[in-house]
C-alpha atoms as a PDB file:
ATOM      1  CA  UNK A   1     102.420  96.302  80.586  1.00  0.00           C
ATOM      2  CA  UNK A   2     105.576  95.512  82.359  1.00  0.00           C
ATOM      3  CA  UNK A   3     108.498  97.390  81.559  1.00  0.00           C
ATOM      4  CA  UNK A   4     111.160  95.013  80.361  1.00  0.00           C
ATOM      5  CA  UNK A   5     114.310  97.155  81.414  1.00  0.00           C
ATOM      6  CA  UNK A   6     113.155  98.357  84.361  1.00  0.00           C
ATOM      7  CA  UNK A   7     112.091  94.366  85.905  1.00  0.00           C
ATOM      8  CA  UNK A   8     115.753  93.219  84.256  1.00  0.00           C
ATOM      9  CA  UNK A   9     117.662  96.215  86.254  1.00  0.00           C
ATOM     10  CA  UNK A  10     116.012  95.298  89.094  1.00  0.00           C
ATOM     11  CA  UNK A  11     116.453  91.434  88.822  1.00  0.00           C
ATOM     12  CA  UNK A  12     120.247  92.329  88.153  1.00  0.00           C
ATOM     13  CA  UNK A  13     120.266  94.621  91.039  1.00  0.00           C
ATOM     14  CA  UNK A  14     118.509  91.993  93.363  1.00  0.00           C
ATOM     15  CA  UNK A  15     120.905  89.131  92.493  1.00  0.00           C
ATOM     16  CA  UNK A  16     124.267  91.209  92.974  1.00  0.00           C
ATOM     17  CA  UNK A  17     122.586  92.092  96.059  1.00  0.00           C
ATOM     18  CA  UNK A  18     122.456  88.547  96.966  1.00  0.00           C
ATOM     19  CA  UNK A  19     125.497  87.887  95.938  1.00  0.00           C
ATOM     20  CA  UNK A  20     124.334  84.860  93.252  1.00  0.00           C
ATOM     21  CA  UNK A  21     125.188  84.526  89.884  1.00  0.00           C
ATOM     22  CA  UNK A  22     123.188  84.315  86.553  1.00  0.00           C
ATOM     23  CA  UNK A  23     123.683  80.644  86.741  1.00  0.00           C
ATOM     24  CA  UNK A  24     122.908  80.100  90.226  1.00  0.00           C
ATOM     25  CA  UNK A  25     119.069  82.505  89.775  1.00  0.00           C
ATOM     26  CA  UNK A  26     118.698  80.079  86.512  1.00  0.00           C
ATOM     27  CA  UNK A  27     119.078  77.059  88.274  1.00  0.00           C
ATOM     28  CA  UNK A  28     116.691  78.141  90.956  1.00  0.00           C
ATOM     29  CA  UNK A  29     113.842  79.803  88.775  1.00  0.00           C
ATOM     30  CA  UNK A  30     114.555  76.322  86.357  1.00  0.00           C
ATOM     31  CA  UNK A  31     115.705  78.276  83.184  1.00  0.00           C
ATOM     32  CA  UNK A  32     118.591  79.256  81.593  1.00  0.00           C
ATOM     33  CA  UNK A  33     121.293  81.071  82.676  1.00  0.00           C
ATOM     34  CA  UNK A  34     121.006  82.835  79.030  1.00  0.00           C
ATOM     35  CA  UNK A  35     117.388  83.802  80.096  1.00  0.00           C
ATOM     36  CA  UNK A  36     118.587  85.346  82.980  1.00  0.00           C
ATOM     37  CA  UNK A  37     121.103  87.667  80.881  1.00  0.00           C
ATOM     38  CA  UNK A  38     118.298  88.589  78.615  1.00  0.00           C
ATOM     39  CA  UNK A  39     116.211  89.787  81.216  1.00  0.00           C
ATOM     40  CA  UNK A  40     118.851  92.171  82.248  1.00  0.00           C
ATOM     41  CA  UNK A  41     119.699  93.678  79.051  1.00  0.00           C
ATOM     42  CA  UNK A  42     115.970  94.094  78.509  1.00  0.00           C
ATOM     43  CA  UNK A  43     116.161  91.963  75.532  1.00  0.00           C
ATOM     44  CA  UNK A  44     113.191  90.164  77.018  1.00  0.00           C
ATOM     45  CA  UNK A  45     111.406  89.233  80.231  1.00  0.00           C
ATOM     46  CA  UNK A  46     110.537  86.877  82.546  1.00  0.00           C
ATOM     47  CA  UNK A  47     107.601  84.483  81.211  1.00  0.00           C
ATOM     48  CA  UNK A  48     104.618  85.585  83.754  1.00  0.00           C
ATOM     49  CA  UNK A  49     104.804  82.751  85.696  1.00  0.00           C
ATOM     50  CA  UNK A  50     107.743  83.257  86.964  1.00  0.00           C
ATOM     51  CA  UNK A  51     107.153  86.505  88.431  1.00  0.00           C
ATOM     52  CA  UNK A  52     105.965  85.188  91.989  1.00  0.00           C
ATOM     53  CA  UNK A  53     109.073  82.746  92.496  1.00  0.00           C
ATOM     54  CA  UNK A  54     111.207  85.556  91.028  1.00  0.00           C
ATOM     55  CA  UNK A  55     110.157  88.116  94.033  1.00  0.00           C
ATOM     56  CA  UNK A  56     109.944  85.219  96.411  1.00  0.00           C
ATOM     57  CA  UNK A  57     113.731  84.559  95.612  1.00  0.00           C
ATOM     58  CA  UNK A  58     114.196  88.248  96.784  1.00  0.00           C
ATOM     59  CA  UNK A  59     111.413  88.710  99.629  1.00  0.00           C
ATOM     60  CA  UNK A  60     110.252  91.943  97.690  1.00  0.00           C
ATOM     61  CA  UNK A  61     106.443  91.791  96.223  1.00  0.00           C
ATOM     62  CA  UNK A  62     105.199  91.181  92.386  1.00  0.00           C
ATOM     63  CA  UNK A  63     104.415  94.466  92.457  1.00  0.00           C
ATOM     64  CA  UNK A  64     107.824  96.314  93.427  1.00  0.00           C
ATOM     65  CA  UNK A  65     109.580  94.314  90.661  1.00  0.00           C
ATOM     66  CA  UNK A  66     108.123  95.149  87.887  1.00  0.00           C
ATOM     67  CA  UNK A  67     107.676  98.651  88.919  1.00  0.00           C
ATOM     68  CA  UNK A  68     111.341  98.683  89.343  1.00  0.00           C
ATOM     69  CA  UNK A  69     110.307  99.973  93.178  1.00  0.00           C
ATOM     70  CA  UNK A  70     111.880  98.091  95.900  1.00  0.00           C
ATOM     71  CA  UNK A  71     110.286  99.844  99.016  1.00  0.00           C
ATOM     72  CA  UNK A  72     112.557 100.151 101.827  1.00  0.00           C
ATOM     73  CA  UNK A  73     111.566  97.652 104.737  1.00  0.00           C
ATOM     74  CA  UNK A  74     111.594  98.731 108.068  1.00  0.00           C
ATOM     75  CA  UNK A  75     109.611  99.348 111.712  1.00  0.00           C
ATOM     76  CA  UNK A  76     108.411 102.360 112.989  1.00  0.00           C
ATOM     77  CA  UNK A  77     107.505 101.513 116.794  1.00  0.00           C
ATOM     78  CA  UNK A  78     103.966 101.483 117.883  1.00  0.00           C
ATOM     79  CA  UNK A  79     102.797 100.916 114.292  1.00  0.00           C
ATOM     80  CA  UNK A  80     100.956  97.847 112.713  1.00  0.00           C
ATOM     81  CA  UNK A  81     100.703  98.700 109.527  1.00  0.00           C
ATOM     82  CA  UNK A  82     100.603 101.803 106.702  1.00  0.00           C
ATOM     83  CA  UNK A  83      97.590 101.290 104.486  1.00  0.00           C
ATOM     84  CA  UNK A  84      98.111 103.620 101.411  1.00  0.00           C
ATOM     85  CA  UNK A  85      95.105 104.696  98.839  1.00  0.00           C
ATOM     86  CA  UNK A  86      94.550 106.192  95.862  1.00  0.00           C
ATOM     87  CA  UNK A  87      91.442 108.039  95.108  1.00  0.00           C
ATOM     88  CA  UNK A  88      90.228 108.909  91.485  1.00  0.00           C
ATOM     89  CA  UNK A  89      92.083 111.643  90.733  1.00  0.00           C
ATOM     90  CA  UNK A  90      94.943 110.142  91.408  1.00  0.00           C
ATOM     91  CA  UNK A  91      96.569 111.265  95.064  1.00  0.00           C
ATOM     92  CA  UNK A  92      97.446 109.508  97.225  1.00  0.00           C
ATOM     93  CA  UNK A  93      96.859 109.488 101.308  1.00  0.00           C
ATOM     94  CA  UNK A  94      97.551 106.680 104.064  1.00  0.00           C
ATOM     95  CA  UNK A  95      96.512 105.747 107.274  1.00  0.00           C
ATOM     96  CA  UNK A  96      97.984 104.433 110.129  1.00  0.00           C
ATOM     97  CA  UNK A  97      97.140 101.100 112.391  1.00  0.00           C
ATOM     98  CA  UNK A  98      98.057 101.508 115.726  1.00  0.00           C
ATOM     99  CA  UNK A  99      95.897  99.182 117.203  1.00  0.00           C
ATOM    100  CA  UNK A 100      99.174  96.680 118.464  1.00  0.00           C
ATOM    101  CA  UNK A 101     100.578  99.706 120.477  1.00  0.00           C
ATOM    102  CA  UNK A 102      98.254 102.079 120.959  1.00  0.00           C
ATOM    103  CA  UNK A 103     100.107 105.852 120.259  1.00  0.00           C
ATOM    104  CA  UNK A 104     101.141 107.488 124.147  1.00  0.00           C
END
C-alpha cells in the first residue's frame, strides 16, 4: 500500500526542487492544481496512473516515490552498474559490474 504522506512529501519536495508550482505540476500531470495540494497534505494520493508521468516529471523511479526514497544519483568510475538483492530473510547484498572498465 502506498503511503499517502510519505509520496505527497516527496512530490512537494520534488517540485520545490524544480522550482514549479502546484499549478504548473497540475497542468502537466492534467489535473488540478487542488489535487496537487491534496497530495501533499496527505489528504489523498495520486490516482495510480499517474504514478509513472509523476516520476518521469522528476527523473526518479516509481519505486523511490512512493517509498519516499530518492536515491542519490551519481558515478563511481570503472563501474557499470550496482545490482542489489534481497534474499529470504530479508538482507540485503550487491554486486558489482565492471565489465565497461575492467577494475586495475
Amino acid at each position: 500500500m502506498m503511503n499517502q504522506y510519505v509520496t505527497g512529501a516527496v512530490i512537494k519536495q520534488l517540485r520545490e526542487e524544480n522550482n514549479m508550482t502546484q499549478f504548473q505540476l497540475a497542468n502537466k500531470l492534467g489535473v488540478s492544481d487542488k489535487a496537487i495540494s491534496k497530495w501533499e497534505t496527505g489528504k489523498g494520493y495520486p490516482d495510480i496512473t499517474l504514478l509513472e508521468p509523476i516520476a518521469d516529471i522528476f527523473s526518479i523511479s516509481v519505486t523511490e516515490l512512493i517509498s519516499g526514497n530518492a536515491e542519490a544519483r551519481f558515478k563511481i568510475s570503472g563501474v557499470k552498474k550496482i545490482l542489489f538483492y534481497c534474499n529470504k530473510d530479508g538482507m540485503f547484498y550487491s554486486t558489482i559490474d565492471h565489465s565497461i572498465c575492467p577494475r586495475d
